[in-house]
N, C-alpha and C. Protein backbone atom coordinates (compact mmCIF):
# COMPACT_ATOMS: atom_id res chain seq x y z
N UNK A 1 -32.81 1.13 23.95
CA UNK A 1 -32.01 0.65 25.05
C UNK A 1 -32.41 1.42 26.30
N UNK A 2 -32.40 0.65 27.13
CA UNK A 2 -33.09 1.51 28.67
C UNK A 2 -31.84 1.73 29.53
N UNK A 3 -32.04 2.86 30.00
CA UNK A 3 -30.80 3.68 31.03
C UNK A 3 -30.29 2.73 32.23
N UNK A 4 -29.16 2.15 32.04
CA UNK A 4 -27.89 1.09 32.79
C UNK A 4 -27.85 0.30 32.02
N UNK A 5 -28.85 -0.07 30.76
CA UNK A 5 -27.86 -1.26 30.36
C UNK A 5 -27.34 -1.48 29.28
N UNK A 6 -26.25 -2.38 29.20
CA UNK A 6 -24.76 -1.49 28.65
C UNK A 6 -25.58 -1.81 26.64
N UNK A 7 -25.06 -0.80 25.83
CA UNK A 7 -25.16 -1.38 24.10
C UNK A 7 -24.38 -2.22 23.78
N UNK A 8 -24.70 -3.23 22.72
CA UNK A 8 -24.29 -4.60 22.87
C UNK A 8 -22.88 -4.37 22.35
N UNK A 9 -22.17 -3.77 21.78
CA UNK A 9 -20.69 -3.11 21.25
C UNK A 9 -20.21 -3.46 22.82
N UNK A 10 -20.40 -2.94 23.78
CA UNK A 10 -19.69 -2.76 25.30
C UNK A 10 -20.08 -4.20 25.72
N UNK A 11 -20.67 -4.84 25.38
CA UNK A 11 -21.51 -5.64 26.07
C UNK A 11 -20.37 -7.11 25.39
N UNK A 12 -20.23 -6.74 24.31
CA UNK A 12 -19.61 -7.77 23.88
C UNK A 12 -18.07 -7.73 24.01
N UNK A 13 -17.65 -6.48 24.25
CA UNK A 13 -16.04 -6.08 24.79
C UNK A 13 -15.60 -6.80 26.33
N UNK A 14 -17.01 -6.40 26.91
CA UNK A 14 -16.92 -7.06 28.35
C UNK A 14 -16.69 -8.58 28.08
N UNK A 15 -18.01 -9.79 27.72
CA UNK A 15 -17.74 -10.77 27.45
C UNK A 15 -16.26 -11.58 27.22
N UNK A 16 -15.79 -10.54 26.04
CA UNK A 16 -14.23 -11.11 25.31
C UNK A 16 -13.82 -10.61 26.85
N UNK A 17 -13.47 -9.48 27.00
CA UNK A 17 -12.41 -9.65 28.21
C UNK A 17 -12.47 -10.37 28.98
N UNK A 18 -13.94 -11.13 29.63
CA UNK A 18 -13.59 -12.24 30.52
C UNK A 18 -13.16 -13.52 29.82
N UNK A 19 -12.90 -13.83 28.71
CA UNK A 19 -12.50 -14.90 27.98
C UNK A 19 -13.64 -15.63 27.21
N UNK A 20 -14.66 -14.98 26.90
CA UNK A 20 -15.93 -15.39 26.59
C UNK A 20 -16.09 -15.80 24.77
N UNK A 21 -16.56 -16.07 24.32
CA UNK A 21 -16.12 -15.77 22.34
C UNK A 21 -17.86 -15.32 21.97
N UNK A 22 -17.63 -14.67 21.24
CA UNK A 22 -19.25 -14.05 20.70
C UNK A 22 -19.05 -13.44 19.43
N UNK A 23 -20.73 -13.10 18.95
CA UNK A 23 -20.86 -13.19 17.39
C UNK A 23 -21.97 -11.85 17.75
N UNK A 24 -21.82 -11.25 16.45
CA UNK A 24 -22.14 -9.77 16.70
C UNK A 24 -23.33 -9.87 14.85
N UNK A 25 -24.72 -9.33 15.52
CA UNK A 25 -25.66 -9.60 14.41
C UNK A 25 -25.80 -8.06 14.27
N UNK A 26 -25.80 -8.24 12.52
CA UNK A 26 -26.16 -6.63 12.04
C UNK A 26 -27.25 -6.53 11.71
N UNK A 27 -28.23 -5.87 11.47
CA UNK A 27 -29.37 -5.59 10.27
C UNK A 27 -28.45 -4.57 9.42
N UNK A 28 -28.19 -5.44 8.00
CA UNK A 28 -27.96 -4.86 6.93
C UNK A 28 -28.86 -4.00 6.00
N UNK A 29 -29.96 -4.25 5.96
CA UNK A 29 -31.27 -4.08 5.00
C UNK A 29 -32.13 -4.32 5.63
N UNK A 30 -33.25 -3.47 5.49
CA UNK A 30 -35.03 -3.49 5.89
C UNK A 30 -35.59 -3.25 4.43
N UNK A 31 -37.02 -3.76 4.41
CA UNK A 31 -37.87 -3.23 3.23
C UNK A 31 -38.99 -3.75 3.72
N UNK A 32 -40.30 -2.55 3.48
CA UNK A 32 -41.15 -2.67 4.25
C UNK A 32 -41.40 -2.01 5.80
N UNK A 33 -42.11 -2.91 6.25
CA UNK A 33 -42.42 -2.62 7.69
C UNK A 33 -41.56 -4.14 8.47
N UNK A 34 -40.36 -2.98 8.92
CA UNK A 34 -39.24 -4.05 9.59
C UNK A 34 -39.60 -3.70 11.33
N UNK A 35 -39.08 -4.31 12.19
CA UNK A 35 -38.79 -3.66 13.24
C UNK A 35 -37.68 -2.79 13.84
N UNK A 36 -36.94 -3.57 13.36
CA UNK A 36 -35.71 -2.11 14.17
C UNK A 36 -34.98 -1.73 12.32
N UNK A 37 -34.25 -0.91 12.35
CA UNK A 37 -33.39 -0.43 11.46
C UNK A 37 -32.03 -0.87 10.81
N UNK A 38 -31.91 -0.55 9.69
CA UNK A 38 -30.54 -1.04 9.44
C UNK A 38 -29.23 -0.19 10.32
N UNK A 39 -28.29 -1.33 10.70
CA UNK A 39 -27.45 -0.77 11.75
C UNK A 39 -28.00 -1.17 13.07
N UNK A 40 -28.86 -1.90 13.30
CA UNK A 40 -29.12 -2.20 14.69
C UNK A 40 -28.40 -3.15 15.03
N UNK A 41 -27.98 -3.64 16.06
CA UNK A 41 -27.10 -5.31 16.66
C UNK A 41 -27.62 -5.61 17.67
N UNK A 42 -26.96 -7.00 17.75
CA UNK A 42 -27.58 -7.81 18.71
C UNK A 42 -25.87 -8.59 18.50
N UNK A 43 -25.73 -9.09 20.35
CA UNK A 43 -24.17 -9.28 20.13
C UNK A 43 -24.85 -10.61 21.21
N UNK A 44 -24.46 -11.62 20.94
CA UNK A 44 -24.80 -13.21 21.45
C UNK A 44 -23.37 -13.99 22.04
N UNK A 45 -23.23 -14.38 23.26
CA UNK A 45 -21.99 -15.41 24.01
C UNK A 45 -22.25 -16.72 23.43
N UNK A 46 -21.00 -17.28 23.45
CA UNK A 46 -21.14 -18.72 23.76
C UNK A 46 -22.55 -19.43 23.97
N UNK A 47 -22.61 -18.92 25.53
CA UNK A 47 -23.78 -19.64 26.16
C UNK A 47 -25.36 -19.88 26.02
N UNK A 48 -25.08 -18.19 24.81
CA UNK A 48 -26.77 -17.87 24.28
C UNK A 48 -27.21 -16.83 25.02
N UNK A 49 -26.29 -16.13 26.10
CA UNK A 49 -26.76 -14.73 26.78
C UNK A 49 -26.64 -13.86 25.48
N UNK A 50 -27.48 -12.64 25.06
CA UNK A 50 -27.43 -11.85 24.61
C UNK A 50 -27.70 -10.56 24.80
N UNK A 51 -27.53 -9.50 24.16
CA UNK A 51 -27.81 -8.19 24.58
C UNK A 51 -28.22 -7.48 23.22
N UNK A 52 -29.17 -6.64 23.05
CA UNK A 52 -29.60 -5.93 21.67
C UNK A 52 -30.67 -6.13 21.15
N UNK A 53 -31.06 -6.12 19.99
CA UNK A 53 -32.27 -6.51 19.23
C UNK A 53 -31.85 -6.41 17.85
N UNK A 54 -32.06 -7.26 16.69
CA UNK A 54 -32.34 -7.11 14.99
C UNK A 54 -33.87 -6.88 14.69
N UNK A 55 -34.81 -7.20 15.88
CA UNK A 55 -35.88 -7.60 15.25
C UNK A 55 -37.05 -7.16 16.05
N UNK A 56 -36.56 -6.45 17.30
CA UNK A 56 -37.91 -6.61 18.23
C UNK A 56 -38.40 -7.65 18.53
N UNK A 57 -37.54 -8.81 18.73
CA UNK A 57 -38.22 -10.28 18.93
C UNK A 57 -38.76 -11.19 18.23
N UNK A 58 -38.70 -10.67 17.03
CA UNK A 58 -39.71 -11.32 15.63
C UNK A 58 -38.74 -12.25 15.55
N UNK A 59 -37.57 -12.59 15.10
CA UNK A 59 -36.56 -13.48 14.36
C UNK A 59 -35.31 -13.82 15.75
N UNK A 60 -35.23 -12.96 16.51
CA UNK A 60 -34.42 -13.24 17.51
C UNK A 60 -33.54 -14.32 17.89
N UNK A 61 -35.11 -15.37 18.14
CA UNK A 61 -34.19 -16.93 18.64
C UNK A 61 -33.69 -17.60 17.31
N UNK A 62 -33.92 -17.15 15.90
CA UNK A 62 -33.24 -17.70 14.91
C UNK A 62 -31.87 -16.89 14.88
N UNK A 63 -31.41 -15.66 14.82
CA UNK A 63 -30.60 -14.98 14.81
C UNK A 63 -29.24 -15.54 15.88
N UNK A 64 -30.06 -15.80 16.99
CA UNK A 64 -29.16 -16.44 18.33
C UNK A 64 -28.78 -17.57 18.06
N UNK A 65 -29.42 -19.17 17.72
CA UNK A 65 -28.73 -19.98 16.94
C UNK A 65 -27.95 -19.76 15.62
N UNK A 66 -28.46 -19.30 14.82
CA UNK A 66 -27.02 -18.60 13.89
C UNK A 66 -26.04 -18.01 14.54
N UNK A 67 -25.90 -17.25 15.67
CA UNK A 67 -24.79 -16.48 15.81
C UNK A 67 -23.95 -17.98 16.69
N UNK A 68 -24.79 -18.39 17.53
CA UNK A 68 -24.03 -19.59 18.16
C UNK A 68 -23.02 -20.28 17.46
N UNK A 69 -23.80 -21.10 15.94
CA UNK A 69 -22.91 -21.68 14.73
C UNK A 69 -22.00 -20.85 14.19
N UNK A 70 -21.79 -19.74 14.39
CA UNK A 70 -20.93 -18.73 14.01
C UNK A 70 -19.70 -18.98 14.59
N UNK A 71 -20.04 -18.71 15.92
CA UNK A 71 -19.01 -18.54 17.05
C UNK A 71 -18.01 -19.98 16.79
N UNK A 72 -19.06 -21.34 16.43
CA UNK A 72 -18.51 -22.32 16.46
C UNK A 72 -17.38 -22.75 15.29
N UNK A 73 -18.05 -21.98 14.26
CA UNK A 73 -17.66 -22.82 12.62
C UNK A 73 -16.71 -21.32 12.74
N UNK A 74 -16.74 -20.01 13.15
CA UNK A 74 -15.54 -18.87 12.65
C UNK A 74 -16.32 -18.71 11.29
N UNK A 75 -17.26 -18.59 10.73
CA UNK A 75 -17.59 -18.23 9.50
C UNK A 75 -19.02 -17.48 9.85
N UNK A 76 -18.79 -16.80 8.89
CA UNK A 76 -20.10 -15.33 8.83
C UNK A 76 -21.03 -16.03 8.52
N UNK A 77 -22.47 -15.39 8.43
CA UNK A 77 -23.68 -15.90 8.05
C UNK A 77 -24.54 -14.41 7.21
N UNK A 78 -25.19 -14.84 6.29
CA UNK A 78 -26.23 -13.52 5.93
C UNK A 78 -27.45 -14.32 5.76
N UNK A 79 -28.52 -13.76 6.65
CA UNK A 79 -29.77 -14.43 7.05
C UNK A 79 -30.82 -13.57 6.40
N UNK A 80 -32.08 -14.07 5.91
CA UNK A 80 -33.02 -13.09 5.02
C UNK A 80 -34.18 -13.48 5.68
N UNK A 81 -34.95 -12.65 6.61
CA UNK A 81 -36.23 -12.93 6.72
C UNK A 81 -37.17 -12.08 6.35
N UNK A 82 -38.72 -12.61 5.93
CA UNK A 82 -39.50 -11.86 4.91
C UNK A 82 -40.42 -12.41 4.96
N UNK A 83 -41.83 -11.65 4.70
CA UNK A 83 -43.50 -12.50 5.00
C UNK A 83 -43.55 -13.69 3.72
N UNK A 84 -42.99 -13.59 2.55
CA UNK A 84 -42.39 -14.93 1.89
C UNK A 84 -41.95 -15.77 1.97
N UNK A 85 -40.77 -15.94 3.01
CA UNK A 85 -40.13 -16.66 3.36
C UNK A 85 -40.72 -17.46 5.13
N UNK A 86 -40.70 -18.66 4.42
CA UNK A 86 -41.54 -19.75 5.34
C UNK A 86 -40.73 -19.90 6.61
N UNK A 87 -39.30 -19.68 6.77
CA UNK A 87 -38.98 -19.42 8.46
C UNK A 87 -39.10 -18.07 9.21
N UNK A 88 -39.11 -17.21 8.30
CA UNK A 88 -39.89 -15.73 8.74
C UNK A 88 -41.18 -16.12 9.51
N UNK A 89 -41.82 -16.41 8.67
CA UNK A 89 -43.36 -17.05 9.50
C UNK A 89 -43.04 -17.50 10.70
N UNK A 90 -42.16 -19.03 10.48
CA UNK A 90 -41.99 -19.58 11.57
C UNK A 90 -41.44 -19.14 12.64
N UNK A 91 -40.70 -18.09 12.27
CA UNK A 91 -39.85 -17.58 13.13
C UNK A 91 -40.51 -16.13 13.97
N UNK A 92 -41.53 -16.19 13.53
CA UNK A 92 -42.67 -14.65 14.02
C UNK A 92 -42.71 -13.39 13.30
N UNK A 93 -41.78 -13.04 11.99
CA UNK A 93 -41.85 -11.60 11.25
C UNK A 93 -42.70 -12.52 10.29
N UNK A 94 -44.21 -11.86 10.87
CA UNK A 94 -45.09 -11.35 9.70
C UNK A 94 -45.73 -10.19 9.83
N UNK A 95 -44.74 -8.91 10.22
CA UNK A 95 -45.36 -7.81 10.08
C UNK A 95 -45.08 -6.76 8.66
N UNK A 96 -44.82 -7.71 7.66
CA UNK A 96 -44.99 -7.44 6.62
C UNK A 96 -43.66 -6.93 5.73
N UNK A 97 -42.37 -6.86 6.71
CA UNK A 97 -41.48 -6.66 6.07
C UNK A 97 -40.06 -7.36 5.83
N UNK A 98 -39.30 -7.11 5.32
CA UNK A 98 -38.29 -7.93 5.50
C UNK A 98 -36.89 -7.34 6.07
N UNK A 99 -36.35 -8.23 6.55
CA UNK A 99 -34.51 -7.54 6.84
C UNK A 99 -34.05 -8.99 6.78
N UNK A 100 -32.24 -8.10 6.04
CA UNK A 100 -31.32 -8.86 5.82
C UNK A 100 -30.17 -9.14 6.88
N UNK A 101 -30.15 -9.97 8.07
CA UNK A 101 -28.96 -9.84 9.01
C UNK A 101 -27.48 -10.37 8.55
N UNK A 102 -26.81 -9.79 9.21
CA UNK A 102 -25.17 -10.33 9.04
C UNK A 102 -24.69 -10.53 10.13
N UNK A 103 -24.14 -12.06 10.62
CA UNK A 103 -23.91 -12.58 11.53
C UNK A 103 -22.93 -12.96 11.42
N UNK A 104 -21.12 -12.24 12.83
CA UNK A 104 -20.17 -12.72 11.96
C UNK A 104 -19.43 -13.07 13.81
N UNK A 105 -18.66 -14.25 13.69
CA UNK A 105 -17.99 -14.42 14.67
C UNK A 105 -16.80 -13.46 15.07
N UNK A 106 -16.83 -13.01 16.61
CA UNK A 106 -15.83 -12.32 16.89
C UNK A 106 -14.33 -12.67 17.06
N UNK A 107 -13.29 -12.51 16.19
CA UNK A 107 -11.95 -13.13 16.48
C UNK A 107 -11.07 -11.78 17.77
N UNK A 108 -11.09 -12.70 18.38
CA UNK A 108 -10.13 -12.08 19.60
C UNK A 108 -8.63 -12.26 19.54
């Protein structure tokens, strides 16, 4: 995270307080060569603004439509990407490892 801008925990407190609804992505699990760590987030609005990373960009814009359907349906998601798994590819992690995200809508 680079110095002023806010971690997505604050980032997503702000959002709700202006009346906003958002979905907050975990990395549960890495194995291999992942990009960021377990415990990293990425916290996504309504609109598709986000703040954070799961992935270093590898899986990102899949993570952001999941969290969207989140926000919509109120139901969690656990997402698996992996150089096996054919939307990993599609989705840009083929640096050889895998992580497990958890994507859960925020109730205000």
């Amino acid at each position: 995270m680079t110095q002023g801008t806010p971690d997505p925990l604050s980032q997503a407190a702000e959002w709700i307080a202006a009346g906003g609804r958002v979905a907050i992505a975990t990395v549960l699990e890495t194995w291999g060569s992942a990009p960021r760590q377990a415990g990293s987030q990425l916290v996504v609005h309504q609109d598709g603004r986000f703040e954070g990373s799961v992935s270093g960009g590898c899986v990102e814009g899949e993570v952001i439509v999941a969290a969207q359907d989140s926000i919509e349906s109120g139901k969690l998601q656990i997402l698996d990407f992996g150089v096996s798994n054919e939307r990993a590819w599609q989705a840009g992690l083929a640096c050889g490892g895998r992580v497990r995200i958890l994507v859960e809508p925020v109730k205000a």
